[in-house]
C-alpha atoms as a PDB file:
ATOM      1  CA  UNK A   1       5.542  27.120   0.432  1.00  0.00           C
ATOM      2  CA  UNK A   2       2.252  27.840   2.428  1.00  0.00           C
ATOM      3  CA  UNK A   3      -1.074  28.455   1.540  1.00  0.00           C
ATOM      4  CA  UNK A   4      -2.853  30.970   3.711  1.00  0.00           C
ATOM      5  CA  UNK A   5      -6.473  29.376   6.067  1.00  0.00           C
ATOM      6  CA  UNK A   6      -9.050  28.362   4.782  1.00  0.00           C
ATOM      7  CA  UNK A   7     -11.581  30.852   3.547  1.00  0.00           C
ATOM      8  CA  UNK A   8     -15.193  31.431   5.521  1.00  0.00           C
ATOM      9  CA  UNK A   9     -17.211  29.737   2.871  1.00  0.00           C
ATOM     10  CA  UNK A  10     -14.903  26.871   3.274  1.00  0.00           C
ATOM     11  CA  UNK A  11     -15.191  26.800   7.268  1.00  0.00           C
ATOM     12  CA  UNK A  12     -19.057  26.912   7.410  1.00  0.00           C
ATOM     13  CA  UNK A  13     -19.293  23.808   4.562  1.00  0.00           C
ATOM     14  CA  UNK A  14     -17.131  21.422   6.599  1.00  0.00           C
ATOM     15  CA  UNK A  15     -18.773  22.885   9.829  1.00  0.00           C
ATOM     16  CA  UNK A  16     -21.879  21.738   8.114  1.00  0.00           C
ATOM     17  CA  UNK A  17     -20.850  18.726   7.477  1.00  0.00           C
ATOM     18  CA  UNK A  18     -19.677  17.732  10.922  1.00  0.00           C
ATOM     19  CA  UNK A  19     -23.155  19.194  12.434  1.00  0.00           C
ATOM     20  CA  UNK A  20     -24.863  16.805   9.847  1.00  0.00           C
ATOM     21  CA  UNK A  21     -22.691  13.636  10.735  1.00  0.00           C
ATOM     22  CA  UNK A  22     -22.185  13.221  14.158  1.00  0.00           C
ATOM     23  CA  UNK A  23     -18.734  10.811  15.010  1.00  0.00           C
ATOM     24  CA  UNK A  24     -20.456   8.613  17.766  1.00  0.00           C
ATOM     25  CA  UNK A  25     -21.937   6.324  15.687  1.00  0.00           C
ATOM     26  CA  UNK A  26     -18.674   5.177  14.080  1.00  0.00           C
ATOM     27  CA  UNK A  27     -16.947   4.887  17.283  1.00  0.00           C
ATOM     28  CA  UNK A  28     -17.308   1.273  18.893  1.00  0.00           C
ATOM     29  CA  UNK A  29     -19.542   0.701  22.009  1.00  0.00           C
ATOM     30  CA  UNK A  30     -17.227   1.016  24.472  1.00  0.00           C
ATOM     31  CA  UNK A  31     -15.750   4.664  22.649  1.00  0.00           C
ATOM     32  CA  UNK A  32     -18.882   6.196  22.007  1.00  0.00           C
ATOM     33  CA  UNK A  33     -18.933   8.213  25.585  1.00  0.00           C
ATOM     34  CA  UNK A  34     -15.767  10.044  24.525  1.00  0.00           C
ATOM     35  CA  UNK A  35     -17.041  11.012  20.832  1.00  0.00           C
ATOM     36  CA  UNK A  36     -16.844  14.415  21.849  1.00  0.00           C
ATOM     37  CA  UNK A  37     -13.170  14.951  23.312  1.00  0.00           C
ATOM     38  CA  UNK A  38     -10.945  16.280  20.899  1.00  0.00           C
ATOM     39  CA  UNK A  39      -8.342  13.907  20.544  1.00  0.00           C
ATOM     40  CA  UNK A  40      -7.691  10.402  18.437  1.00  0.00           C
ATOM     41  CA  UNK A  41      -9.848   7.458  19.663  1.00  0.00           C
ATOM     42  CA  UNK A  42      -8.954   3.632  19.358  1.00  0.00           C
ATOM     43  CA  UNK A  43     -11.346   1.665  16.664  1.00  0.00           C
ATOM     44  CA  UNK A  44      -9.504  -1.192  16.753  1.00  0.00           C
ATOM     45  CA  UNK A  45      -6.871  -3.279  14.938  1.00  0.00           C
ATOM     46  CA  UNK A  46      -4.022  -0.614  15.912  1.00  0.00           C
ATOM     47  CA  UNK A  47      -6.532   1.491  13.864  1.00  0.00           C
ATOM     48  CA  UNK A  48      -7.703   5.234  15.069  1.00  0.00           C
ATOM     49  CA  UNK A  49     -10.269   7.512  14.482  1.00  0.00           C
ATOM     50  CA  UNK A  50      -8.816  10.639  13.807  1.00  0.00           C
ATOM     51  CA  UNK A  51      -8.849  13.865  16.411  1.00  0.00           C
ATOM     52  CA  UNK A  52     -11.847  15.941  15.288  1.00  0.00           C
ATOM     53  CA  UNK A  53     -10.132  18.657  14.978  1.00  0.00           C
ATOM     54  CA  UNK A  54      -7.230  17.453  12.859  1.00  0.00           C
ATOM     55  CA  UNK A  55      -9.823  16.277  10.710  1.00  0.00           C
ATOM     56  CA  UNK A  56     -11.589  19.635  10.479  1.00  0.00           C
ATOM     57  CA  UNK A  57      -7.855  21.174   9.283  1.00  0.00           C
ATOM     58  CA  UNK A  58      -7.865  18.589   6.731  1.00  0.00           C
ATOM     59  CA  UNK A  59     -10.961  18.625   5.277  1.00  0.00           C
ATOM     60  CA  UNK A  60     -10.939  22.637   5.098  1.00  0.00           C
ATOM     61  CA  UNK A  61      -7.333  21.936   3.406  1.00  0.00           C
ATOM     62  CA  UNK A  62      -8.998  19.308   0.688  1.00  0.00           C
ATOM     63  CA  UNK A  63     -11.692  21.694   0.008  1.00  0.00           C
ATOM     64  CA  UNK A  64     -14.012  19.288  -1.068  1.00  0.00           C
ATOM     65  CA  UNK A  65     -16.921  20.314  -3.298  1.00  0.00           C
ATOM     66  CA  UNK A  66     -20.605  19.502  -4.527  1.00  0.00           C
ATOM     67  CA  UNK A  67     -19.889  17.446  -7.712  1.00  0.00           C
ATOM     68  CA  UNK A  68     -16.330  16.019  -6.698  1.00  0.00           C
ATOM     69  CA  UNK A  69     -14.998  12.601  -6.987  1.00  0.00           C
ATOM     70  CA  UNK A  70     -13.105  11.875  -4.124  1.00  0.00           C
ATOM     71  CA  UNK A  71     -10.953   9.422  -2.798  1.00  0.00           C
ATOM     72  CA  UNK A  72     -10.937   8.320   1.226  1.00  0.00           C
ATOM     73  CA  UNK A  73      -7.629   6.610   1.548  1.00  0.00           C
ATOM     74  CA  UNK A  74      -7.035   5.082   4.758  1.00  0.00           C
ATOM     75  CA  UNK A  75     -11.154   5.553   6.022  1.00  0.00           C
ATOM     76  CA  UNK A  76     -11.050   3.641   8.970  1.00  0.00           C
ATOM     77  CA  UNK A  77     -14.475   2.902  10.388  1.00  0.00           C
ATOM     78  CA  UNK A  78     -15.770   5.591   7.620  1.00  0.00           C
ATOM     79  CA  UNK A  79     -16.472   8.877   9.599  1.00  0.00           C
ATOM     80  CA  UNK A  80     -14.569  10.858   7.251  1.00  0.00           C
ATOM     81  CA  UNK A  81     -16.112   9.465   4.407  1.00  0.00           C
ATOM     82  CA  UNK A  82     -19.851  10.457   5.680  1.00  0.00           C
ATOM     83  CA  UNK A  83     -17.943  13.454   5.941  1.00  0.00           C
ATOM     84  CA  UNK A  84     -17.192  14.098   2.551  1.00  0.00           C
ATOM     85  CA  UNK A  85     -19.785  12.872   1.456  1.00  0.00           C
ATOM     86  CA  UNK A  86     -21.792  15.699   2.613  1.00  0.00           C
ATOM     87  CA  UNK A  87     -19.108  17.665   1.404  1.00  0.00           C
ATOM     88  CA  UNK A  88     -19.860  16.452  -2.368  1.00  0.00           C
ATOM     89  CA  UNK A  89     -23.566  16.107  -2.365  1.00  0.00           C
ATOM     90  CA  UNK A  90     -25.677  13.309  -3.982  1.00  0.00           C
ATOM     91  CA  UNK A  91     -24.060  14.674  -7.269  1.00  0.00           C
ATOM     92  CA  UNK A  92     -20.795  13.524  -6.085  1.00  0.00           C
ATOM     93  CA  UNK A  93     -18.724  10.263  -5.572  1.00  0.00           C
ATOM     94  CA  UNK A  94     -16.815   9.364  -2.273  1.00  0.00           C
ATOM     95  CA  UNK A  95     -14.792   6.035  -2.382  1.00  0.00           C
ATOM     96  CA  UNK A  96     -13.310   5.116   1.166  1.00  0.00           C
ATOM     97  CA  UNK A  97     -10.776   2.250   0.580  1.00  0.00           C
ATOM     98  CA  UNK A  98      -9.533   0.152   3.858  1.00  0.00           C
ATOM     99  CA  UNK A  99      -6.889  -2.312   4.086  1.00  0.00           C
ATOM    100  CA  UNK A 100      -8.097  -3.715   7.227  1.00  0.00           C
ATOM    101  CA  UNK A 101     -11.288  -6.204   6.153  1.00  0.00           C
ATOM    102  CA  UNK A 102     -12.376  -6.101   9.274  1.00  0.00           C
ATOM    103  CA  UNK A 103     -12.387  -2.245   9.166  1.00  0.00           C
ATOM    104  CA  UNK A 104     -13.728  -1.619   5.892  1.00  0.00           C
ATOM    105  CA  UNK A 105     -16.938  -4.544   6.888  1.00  0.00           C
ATOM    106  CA  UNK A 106     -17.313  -1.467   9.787  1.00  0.00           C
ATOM    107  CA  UNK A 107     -17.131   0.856   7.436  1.00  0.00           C
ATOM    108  CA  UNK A 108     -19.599  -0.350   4.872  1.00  0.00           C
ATOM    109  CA  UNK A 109     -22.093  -1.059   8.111  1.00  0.00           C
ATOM    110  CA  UNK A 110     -21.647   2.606   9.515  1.00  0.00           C
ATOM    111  CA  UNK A 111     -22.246   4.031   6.043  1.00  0.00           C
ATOM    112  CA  UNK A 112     -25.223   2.337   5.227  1.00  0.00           C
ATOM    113  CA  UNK A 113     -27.101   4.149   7.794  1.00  0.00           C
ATOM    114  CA  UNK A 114     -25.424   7.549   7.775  1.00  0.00           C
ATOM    115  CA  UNK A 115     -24.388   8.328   4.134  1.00  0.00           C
ATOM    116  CA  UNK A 116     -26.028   7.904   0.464  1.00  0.00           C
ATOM    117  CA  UNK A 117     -25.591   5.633  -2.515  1.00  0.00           C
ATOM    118  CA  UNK A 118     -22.515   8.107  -3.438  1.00  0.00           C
ATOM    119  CA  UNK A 119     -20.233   7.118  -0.746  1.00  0.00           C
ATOM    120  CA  UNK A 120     -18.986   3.881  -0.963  1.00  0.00           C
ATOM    121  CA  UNK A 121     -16.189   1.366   0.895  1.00  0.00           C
ATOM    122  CA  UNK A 122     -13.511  -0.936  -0.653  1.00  0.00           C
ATOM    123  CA  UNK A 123     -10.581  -3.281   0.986  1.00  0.00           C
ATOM    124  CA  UNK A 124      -7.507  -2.203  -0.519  1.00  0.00           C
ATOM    125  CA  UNK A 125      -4.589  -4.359  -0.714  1.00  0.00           C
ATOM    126  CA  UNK A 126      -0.343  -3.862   0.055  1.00  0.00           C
ATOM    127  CA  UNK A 127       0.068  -3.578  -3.444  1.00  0.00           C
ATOM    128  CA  UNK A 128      -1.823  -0.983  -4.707  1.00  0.00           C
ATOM    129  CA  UNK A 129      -2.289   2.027  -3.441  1.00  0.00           C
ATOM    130  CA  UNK A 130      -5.715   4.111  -3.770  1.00  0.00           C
ATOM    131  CA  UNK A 131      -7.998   3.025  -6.030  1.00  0.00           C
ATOM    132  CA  UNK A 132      -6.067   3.688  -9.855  1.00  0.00           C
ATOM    133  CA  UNK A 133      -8.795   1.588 -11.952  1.00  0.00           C
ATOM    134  CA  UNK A 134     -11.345   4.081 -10.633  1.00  0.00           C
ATOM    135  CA  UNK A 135      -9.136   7.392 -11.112  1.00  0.00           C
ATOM    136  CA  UNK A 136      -8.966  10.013 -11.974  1.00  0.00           C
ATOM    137  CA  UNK A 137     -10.016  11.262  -8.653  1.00  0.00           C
ATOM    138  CA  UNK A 138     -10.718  15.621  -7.771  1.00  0.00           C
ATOM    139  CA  UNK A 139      -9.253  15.053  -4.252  1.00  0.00           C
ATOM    140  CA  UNK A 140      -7.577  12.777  -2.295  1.00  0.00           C
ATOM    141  CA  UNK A 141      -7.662  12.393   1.538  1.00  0.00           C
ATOM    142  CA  UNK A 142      -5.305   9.895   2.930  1.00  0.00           C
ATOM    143  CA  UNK A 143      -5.624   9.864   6.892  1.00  0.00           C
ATOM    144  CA  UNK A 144      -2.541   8.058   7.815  1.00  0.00           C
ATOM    145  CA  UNK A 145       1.487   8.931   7.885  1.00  0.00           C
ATOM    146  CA  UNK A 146       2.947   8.434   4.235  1.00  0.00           C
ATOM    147  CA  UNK A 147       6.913   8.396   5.021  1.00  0.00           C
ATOM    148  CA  UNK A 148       7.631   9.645   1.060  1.00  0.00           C
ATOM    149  CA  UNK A 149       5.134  11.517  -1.326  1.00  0.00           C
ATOM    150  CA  UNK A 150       2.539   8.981  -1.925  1.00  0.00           C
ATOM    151  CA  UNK A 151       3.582   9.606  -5.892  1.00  0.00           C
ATOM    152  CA  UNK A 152       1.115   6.787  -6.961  1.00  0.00           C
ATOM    153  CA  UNK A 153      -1.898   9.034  -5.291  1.00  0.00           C
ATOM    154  CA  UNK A 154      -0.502  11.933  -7.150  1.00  0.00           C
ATOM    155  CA  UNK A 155      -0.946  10.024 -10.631  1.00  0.00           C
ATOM    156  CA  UNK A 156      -4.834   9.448  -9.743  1.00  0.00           C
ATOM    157  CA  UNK A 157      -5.194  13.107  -9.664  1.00  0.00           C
ATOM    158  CA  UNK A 158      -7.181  14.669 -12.114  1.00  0.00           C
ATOM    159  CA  UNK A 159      -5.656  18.020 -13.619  1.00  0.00           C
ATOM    160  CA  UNK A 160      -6.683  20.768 -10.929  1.00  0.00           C
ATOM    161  CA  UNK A 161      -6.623  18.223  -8.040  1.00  0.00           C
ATOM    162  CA  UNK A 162      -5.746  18.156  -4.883  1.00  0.00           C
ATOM    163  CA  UNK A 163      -4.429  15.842  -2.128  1.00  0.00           C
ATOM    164  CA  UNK A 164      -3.913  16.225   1.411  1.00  0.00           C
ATOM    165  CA  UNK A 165      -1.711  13.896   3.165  1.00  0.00           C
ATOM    166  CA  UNK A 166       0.141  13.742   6.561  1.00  0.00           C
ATOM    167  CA  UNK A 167       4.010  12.981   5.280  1.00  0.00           C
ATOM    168  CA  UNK A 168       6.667  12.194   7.934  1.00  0.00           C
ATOM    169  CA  UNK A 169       4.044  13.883   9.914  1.00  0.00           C
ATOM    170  CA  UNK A 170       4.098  17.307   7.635  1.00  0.00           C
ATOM    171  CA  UNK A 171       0.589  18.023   6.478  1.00  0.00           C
ATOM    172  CA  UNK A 172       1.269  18.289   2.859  1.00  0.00           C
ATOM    173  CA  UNK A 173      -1.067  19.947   0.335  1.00  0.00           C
ATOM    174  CA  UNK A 174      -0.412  18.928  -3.188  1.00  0.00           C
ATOM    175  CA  UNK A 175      -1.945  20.466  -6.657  1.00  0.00           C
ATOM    176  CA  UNK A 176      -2.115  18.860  -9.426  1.00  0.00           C
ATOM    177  CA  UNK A 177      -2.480  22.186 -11.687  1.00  0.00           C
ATOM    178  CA  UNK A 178      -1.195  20.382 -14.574  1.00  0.00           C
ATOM    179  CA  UNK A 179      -0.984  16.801 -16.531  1.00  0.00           C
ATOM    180  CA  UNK A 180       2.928  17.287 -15.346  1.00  0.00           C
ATOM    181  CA  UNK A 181       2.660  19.982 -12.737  1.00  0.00           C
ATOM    182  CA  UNK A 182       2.223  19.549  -8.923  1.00  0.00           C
ATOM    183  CA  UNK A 183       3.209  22.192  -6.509  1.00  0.00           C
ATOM    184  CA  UNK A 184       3.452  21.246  -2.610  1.00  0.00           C
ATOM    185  CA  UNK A 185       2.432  22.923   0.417  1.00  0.00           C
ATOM    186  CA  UNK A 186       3.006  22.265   3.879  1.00  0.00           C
ATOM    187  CA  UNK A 187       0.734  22.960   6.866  1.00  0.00           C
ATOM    188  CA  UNK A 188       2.595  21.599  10.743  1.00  0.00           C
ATOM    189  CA  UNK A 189       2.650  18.682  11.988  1.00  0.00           C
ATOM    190  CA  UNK A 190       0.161  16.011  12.930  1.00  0.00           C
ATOM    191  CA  UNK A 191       0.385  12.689  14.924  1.00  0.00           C
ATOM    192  CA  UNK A 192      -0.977   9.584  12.748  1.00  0.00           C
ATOM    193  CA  UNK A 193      -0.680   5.547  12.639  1.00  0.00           C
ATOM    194  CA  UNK A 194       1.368   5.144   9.890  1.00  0.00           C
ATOM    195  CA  UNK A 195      -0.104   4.380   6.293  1.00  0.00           C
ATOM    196  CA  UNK A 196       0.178   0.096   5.462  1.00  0.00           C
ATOM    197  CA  UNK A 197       1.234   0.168   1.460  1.00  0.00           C
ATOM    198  CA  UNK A 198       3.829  -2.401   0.001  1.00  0.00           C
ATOM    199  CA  UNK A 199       4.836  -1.862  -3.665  1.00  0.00           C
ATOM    200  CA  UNK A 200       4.857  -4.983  -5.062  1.00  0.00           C
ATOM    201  CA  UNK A 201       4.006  -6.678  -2.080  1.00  0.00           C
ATOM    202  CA  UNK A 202       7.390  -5.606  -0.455  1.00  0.00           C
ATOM    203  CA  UNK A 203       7.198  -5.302   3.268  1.00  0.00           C
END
């Protein structure tokens, strides 16, 4: 099942929102000159910042709002949590979680200077995935390849949630319009380093 594009009002917000945050300044040094070519850039630790305009699809996908509590999974050096957090507004709550420390120090650093008290960074660990003691969450970005439904995201939905996640590649939209409803939607396929999560601290 597909859901048709994005609508204008939805364009224009997340055009917005990249106008307002620029991706240079969480690129390192030696990256920065390339900030504007459209295609994934290295930031380290096998680690990439995503293709602009594969973020773009997902964020018009997510449909972030002013107001929502949303969760970052996978947020790098923290672009596309500055993102969304202009996406959600001061009366919103962005939580980027990391499981590279290194990445999510970054992260934290980049924020500071580019995004409000609403967005904030955490190191996640193998064994849990997203952040469960904080859900339940309106949307979920996850920004790396998932190889089965990420079911343990799906449980920190909140009823009439939504998560976008790149599975086996497949751009997958999933609903939550229901305490035990989700319906899935699929949107092409998208190159991404693949998502570090071990239940139970299995490899």
């Amino acid at each position: 099942m597909t859901t048709g594009p994005a609508s204008t009002n939805v364009q224009q917000r997340v055009q917005a929102a990249f106008d307002a945050v620029p991706r240079e300044p969480f690129l390192p040094r030696r990256k920065r000159r390339y900030a504007g070519e459209d295609r994934p850039l290295e930031i380290g630790h096998g680690q990439t910042n995503s293709q602009p305009r594969t973020v773009r699809a997902m964020l018009e996908l997510l449909d972030a709002r002013p107001g929502d509590r949303v969760l970052d999974v996978g947020c790098g050096s923290g672009w596309t949590s500055a993102l969304l957090g202009e996406l959600v507004g001061g009366s919103g709550v962005v939580i980027g979680v990391e499981i590279v420390p290194a990445l999510a120090k970054v992260a934290r650093h980049n924020l500071h200077a580019a995004a409000g008290e609403h967005v904030s960074v955490r190191t996640a660990d193998r064994s849990t995935l997203g952040a469960p003691d904080l859900a339940p969450f309106d949307k979920i970005l996850v920004s790396a390849r998932a190889r089965a439904m990420p079911d343990p995201l799906v449980e920190q939905l909140a009823v009439g949630g939504r998560l976008v996640a790149p599975i086996l590649s497949v751009m997958t939209v999933v609903d939550r319009p229901g305490l035990d409803e989700v319906s899935v939607h699929e949107h092409g396929h998208y190159a991404f380093v693949p998502l570090i999560w071990s239940p139970q601290g299995r490899s």
